[in-house]
PDB file of N, CA and C in Angstrom:
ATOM      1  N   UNK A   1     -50.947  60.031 -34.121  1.00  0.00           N
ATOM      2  CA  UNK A   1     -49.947  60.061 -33.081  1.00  0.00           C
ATOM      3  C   UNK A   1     -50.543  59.666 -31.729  1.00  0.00           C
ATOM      4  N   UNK A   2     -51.876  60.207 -31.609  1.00  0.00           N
ATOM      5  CA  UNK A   2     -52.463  59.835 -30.086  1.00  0.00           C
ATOM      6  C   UNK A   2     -52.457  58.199 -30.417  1.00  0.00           C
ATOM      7  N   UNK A   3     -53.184  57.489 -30.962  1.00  0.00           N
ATOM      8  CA  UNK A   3     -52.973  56.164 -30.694  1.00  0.00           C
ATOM      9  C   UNK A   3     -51.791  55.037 -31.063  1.00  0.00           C
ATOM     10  N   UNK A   4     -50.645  55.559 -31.259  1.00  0.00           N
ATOM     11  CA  UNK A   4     -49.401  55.289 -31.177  1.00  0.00           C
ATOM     12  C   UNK A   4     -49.293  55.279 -29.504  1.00  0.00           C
ATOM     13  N   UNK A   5     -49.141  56.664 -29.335  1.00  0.00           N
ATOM     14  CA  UNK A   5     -48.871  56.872 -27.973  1.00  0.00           C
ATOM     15  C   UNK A   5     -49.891  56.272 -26.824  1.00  0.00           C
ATOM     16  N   UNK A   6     -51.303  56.414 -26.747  1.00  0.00           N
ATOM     17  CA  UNK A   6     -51.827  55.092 -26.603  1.00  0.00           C
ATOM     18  C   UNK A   6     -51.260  53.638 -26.251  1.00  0.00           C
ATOM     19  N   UNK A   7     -51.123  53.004 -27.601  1.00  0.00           N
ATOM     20  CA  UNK A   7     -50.637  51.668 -27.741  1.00  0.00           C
ATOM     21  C   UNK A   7     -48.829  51.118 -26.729  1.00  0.00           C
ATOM     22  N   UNK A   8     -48.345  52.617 -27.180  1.00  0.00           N
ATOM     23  CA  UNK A   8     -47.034  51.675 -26.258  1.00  0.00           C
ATOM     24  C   UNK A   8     -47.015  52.438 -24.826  1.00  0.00           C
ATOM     25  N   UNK A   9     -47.680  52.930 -24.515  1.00  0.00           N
ATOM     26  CA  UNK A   9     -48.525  53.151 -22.943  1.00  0.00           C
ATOM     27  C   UNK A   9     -48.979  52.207 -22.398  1.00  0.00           C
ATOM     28  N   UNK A  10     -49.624  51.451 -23.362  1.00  0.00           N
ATOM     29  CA  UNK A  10     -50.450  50.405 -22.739  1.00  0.00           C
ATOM     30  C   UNK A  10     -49.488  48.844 -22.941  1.00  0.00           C
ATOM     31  N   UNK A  11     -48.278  49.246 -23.924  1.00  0.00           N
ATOM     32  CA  UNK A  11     -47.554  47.773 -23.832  1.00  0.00           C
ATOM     33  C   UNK A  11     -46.690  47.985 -22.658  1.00  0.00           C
ATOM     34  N   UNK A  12     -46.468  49.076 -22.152  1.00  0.00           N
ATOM     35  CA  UNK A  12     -45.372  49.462 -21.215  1.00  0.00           C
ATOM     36  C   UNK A  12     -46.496  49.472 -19.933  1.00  0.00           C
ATOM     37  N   UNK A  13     -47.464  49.393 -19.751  1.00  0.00           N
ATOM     38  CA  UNK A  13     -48.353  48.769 -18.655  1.00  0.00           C
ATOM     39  C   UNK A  13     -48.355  47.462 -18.826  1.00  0.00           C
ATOM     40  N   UNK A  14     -48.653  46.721 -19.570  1.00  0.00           N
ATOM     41  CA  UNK A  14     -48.585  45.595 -19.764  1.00  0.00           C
ATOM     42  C   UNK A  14     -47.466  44.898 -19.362  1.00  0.00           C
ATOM     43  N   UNK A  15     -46.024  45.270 -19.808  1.00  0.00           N
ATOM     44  CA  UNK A  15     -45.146  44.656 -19.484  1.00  0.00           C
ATOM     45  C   UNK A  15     -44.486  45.032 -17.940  1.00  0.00           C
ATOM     46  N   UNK A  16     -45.048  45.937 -17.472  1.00  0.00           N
ATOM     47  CA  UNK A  16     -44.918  46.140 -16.064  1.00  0.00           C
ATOM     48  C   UNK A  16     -45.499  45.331 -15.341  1.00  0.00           C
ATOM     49  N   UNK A  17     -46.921  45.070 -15.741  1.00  0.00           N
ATOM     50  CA  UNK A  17     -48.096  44.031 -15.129  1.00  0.00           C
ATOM     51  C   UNK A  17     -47.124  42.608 -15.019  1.00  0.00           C
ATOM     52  N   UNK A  18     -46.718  42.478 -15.934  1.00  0.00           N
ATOM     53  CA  UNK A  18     -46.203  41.350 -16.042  1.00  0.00           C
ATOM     54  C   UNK A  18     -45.036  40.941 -15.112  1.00  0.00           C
ATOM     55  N   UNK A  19     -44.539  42.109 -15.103  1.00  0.00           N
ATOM     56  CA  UNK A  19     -42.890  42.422 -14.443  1.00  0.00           C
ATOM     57  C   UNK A  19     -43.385  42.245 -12.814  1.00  0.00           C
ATOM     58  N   UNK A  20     -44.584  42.682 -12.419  1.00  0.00           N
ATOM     59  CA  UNK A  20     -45.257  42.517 -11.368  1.00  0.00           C
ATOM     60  C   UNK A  20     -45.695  41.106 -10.949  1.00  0.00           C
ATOM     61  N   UNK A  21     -46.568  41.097 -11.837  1.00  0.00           N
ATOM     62  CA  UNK A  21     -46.852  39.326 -11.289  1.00  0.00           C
ATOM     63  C   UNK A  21     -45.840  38.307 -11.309  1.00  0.00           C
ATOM     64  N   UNK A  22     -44.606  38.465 -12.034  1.00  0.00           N
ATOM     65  CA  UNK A  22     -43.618  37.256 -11.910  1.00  0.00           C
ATOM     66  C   UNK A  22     -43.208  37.758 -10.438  1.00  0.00           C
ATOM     67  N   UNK A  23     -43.177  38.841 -10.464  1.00  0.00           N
ATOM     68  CA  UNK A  23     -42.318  39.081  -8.398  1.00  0.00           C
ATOM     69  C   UNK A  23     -43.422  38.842  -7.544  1.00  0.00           C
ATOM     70  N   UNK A  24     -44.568  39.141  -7.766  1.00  0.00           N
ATOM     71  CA  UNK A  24     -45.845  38.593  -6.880  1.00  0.00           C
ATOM     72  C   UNK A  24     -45.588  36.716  -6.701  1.00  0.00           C
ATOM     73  N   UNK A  25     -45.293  36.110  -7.715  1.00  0.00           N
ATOM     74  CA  UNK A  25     -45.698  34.907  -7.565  1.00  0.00           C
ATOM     75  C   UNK A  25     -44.243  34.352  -6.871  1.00  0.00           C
ATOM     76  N   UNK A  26     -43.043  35.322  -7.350  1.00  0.00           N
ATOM     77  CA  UNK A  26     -41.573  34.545  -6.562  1.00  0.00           C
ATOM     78  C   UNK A  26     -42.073  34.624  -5.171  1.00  0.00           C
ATOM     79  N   UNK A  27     -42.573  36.117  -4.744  1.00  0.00           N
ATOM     80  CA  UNK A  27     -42.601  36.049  -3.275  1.00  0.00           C
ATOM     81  C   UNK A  27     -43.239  35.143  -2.640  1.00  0.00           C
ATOM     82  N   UNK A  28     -44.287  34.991  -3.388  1.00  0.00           N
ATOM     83  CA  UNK A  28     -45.452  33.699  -2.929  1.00  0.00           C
ATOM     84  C   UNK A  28     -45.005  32.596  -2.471  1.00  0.00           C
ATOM     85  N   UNK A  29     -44.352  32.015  -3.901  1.00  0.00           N
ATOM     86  CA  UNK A  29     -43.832  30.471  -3.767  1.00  0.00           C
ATOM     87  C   UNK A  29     -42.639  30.639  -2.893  1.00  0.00           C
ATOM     88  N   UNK A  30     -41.904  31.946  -2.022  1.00  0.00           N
ATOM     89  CA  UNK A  30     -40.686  32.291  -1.006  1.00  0.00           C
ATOM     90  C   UNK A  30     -41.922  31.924  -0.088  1.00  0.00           C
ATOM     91  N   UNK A  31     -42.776  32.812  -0.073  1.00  0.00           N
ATOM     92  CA  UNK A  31     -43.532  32.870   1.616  1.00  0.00           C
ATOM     93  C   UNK A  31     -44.290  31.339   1.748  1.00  0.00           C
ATOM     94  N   UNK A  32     -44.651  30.818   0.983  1.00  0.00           N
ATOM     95  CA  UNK A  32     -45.380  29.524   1.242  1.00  0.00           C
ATOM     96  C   UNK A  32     -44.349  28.611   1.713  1.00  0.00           C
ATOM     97  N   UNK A  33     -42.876  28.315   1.021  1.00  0.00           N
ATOM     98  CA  UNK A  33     -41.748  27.285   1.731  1.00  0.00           C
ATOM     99  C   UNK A  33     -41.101  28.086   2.892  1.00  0.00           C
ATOM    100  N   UNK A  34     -41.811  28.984   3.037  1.00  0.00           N
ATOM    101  CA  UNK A  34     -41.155  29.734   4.735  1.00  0.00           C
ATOM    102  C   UNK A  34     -42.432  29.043   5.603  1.00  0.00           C
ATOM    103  N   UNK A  35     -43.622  28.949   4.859  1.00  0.00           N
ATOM    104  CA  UNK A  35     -44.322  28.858   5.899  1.00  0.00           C
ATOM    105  C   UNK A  35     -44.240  27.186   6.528  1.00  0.00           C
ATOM    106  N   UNK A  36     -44.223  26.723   5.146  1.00  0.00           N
ATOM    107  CA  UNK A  36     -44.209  25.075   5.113  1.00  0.00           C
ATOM    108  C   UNK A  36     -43.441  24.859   6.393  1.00  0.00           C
ATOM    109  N   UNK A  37     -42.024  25.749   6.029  1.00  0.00           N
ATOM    110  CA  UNK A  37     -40.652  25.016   7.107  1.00  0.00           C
ATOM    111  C   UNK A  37     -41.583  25.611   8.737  1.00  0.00           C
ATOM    112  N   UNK A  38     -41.961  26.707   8.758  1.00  0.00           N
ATOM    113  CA  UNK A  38     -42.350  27.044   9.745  1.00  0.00           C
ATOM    114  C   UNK A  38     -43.510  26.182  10.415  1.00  0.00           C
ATOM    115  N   UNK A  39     -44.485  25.612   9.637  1.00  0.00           N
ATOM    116  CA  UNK A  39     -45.184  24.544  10.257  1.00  0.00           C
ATOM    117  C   UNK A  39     -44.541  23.427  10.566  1.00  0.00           C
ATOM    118  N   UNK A  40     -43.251  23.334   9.783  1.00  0.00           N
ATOM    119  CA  UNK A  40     -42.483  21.908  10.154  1.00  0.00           C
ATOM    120  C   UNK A  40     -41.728  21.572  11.868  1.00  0.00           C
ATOM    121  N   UNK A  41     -41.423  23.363  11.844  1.00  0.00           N
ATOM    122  CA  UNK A  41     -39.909  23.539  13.167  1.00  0.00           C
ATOM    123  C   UNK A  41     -41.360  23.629  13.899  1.00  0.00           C
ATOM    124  N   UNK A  42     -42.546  23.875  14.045  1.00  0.00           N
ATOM    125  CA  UNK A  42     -43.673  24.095  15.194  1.00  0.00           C
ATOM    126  C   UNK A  42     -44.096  22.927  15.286  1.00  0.00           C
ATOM    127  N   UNK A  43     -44.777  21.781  14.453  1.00  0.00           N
ATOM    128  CA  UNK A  43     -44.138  20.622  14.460  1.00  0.00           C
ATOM    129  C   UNK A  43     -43.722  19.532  15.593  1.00  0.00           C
ATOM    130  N   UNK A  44     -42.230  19.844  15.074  1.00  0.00           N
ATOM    131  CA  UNK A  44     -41.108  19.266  16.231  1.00  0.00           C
ATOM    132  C   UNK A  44     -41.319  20.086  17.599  1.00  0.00           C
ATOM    133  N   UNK A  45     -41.315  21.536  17.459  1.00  0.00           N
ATOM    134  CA  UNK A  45     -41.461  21.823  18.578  1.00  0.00           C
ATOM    135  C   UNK A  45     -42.647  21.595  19.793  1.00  0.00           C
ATOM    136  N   UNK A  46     -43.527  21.086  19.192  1.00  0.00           N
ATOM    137  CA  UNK A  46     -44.584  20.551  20.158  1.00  0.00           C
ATOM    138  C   UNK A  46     -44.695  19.298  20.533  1.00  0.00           C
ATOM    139  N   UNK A  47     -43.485  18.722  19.611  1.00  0.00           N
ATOM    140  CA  UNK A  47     -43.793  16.678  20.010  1.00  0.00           C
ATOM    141  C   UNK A  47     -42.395  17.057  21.199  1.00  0.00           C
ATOM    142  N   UNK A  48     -41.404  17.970  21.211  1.00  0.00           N
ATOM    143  CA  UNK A  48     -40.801  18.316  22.038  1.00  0.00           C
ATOM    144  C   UNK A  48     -41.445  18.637  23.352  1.00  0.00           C
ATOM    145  N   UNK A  49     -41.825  19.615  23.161  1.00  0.00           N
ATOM    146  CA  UNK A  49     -42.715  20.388  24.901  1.00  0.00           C
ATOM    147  C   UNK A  49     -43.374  19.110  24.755  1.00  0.00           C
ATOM    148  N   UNK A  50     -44.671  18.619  24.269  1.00  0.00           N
ATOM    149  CA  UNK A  50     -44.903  17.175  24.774  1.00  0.00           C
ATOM    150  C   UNK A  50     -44.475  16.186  25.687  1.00  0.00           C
ATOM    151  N   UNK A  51     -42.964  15.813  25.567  1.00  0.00           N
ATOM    152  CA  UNK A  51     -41.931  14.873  25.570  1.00  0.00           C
ATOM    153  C   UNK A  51     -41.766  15.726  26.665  1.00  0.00           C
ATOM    154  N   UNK A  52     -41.933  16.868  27.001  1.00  0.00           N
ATOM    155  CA  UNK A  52     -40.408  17.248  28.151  1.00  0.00           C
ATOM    156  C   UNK A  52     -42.063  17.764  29.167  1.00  0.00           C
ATOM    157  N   UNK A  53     -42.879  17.780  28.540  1.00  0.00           N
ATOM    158  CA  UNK A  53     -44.321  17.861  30.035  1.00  0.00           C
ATOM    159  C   UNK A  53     -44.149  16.382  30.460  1.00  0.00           C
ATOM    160  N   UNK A  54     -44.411  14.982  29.829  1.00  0.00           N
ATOM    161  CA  UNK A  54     -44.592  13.743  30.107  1.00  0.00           C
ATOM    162  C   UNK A  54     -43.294  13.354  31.309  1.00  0.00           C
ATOM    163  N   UNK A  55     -41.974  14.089  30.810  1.00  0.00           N
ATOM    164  CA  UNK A  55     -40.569  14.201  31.362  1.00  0.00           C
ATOM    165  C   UNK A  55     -40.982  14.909  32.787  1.00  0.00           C
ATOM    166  N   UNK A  56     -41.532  16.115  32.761  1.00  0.00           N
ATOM    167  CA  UNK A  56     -41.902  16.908  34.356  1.00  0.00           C
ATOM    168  C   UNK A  56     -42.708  15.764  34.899  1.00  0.00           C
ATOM    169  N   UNK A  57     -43.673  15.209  34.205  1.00  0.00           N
ATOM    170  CA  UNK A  57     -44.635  15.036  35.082  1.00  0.00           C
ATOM    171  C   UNK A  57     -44.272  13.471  35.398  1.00  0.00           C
ATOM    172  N   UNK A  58     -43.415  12.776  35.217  1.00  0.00           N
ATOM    173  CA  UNK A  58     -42.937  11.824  36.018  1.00  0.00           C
ATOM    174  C   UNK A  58     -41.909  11.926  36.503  1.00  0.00           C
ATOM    175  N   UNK A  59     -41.263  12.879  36.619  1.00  0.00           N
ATOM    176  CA  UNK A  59     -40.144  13.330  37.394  1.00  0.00           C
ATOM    177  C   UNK A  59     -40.811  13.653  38.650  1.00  0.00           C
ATOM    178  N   UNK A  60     -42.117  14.564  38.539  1.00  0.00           N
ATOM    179  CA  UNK A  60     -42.731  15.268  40.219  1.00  0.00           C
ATOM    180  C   UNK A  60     -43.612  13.292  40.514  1.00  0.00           C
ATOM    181  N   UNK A  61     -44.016  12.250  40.095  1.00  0.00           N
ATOM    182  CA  UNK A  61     -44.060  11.236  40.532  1.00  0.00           C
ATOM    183  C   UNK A  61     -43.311  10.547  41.289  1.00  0.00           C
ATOM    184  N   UNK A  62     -42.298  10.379  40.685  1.00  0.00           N
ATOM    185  CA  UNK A  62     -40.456  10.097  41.242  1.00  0.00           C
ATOM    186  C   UNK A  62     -40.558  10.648  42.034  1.00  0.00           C
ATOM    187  N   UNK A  63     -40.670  11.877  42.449  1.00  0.00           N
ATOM    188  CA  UNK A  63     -40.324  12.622  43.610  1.00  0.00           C
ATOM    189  C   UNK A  63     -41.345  12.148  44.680  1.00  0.00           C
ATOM    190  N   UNK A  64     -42.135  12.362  44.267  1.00  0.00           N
ATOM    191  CA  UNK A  64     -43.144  12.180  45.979  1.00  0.00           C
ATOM    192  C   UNK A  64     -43.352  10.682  45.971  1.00  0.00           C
ATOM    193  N   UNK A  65     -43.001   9.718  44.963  1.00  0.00           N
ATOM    194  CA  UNK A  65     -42.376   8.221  45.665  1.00  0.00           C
ATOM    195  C   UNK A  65     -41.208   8.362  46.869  1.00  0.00           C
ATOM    196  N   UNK A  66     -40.061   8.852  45.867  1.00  0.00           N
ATOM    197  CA  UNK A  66     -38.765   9.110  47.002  1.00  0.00           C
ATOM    198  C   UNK A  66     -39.067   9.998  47.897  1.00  0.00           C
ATOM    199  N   UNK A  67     -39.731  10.977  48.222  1.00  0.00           N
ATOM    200  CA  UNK A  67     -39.999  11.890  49.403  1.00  0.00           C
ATOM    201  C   UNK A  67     -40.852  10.901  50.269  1.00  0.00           C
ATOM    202  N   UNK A  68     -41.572  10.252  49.908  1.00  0.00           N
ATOM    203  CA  UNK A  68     -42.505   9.036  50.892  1.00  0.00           C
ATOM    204  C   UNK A  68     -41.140   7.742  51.136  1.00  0.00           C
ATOM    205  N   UNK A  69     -40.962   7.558  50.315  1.00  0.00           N
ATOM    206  CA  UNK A  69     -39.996   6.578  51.260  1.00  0.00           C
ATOM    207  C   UNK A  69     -38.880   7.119  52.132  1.00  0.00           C
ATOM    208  N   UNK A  70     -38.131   8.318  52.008  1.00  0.00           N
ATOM    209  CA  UNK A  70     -37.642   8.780  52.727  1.00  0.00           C
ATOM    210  C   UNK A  70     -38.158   9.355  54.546  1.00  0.00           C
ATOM    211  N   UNK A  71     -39.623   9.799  54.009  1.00  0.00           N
ATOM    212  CA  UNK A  71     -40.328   9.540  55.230  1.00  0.00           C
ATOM    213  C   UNK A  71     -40.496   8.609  56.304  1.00  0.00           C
ATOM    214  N   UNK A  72     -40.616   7.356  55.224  1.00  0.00           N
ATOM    215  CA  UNK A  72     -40.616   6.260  55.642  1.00  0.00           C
ATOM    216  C   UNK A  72     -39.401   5.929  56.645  1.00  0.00           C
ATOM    217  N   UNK A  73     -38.454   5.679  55.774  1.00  0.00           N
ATOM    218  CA  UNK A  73     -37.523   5.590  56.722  1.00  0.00           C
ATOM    219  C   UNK A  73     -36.890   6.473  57.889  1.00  0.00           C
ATOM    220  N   UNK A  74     -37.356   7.737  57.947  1.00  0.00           N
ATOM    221  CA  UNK A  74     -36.877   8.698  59.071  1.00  0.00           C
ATOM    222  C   UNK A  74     -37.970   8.303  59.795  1.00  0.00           C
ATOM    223  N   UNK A  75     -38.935   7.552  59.849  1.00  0.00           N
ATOM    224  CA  UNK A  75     -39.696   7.471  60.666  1.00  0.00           C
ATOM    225  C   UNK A  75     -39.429   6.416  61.314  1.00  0.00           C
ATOM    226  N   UNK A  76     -39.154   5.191  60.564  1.00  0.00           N
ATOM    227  CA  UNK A  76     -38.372   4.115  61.237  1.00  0.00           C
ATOM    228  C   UNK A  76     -37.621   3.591  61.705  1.00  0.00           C
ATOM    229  N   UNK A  77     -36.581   4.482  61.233  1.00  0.00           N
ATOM    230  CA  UNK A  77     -35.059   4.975  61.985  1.00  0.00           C
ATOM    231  C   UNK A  77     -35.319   5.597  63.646  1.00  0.00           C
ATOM    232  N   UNK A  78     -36.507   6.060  63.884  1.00  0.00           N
ATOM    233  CA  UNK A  78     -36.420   6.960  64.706  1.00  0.00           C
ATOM    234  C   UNK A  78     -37.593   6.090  65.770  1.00  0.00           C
ATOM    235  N   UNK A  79     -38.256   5.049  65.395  1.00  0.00           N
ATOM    236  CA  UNK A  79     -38.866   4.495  65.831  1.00  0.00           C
ATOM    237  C   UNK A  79     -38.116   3.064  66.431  1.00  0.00           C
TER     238      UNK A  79
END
């Protein structure tokens, strides 16, 4: 009787083990295409901020062109 009881102890570990690693590996192959997408949207989001620093930083160019010519001309207006 002990190694009866034994044996389906150990198939009922076994098939738990098992019952375990198939949900170990769903979560896995869940968390790896979360991560994928998540390297994807970080990604875009940096060729973005990229795009919109290159965007500031010729916008403050623009500006102190037009702030100098505006100088310009209040100075010549007035001259």
């Amino acid at each position: 009787m002990e190694v009866s009881e034994e044996y389906n102890l150990l198939m009922e570990m076994k098939a738990n083990t098992l019952s375990a690693k198939k949900a170990a590996q769903i979560c896995l192959r869940k968390r790896r295409a979360e991560l994928a997408d998540a390297q994807e949207q970080s990604k875009r989001t940096k060729r973005c901020v990229d795009v919109l620093h290159l965007v500031g930083a010729n916008l403050i160019d623009h500006l102190f062109k037009s702030e100098a010519k505006m100088k310009s001309w209040v100075k010549d207006a007035v001259v």
